[in-house]
Protein backbone atom coordinates (compact mmCIF):
# COMPACT_ATOMS: atom_id res chain seq x y z
CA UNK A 1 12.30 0.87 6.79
CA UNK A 2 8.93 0.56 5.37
CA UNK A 3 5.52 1.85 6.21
CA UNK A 4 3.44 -0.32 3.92
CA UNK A 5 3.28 -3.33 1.60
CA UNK A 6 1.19 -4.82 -0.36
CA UNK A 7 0.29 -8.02 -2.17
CA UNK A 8 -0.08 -8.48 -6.08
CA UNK A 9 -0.03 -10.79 -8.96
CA UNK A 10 1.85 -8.64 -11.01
CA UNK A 11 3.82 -5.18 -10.87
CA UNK A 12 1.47 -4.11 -13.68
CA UNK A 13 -1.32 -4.10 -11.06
CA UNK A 14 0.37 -0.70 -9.74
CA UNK A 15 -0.19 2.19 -11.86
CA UNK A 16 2.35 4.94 -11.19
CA UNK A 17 1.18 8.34 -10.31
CA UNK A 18 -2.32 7.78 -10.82
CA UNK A 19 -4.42 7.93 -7.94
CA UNK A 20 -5.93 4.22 -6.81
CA UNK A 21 -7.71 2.53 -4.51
CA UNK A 22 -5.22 0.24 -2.95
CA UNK A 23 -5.67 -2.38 0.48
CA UNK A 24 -2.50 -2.35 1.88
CA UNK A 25 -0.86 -3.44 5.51
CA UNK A 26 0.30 -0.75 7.83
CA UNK A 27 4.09 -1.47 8.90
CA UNK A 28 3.85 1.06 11.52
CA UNK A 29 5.07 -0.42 15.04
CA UNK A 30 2.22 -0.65 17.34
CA UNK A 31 -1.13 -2.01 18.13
CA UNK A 32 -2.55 -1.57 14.72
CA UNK A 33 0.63 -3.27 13.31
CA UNK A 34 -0.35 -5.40 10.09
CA UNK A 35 -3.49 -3.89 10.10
CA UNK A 36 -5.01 -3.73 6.56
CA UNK A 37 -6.65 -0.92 5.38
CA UNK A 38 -8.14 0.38 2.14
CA UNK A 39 -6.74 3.87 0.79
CA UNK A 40 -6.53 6.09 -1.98
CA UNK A 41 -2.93 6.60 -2.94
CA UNK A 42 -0.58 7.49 -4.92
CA UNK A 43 2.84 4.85 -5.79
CA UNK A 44 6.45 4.97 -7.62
CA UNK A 45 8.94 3.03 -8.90
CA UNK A 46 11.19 5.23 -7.27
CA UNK A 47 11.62 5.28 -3.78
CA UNK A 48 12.29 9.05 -3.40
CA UNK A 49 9.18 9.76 -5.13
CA UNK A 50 6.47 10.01 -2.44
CA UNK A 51 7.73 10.04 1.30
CA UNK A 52 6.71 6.73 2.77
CA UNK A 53 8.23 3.22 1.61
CA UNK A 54 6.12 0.43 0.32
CA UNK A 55 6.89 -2.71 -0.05
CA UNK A 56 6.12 -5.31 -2.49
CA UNK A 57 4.65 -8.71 -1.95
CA UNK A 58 3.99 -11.44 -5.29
CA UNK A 59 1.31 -14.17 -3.98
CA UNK A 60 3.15 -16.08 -1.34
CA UNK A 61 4.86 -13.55 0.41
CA UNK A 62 7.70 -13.43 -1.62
CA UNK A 63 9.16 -9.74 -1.35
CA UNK A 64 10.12 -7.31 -4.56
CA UNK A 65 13.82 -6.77 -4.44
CA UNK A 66 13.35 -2.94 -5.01
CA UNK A 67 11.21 -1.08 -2.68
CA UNK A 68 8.53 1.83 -4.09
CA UNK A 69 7.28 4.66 -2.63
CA UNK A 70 3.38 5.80 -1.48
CA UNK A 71 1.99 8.84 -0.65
CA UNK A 72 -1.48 7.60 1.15
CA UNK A 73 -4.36 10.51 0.13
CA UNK A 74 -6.91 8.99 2.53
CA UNK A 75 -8.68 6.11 3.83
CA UNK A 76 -11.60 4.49 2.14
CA UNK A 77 -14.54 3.10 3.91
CA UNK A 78 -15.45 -0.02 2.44
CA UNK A 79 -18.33 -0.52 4.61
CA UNK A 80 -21.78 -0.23 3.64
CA UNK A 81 -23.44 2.55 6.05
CA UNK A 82 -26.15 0.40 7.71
CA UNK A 83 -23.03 -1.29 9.17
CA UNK A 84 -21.34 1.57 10.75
């Protein structure tokens, strides 16, 4: 089962181990299910890696046959403050 995915062009997009700033789409069931949300993570090739699943999505949906793994740091707030 998967927590997140994520859309790209390209699996080069996804640097592994390196902390990035990342939109992805919460998975979790729920009210907030397919949510997007922008986060600082962490991903891997390998799905033991990090301890949440993440799938991957190419440009029209089309789903990455192996899954990765994500270890979400925090959530970014993309908002400038005179709109919170």
């Amino acid at each position: 089962m998967y927590n997140y995915d994520i859309f790209v062009k390209e699996l080069d997009e996804l640097k592994e181990d390196q902390e990035m700033e990342l939109q992805v789409r919460d998975l979790a069931p729920g009210i907030h299910k397919y949510a997007y949300k922008w986060v600082k993570a962490k991903v891997s090739a390998n799905p033991d890696t990090y301890p949440q699943k993440l799938q991957i999505r190419f440009g029209r949906g089309q789903a990455y046959e192996n899954a990765y793994s994500i270890q979400v740091l925090g959530e970014v707030n993309k908002f400038p403050q005179k709109y919170l």
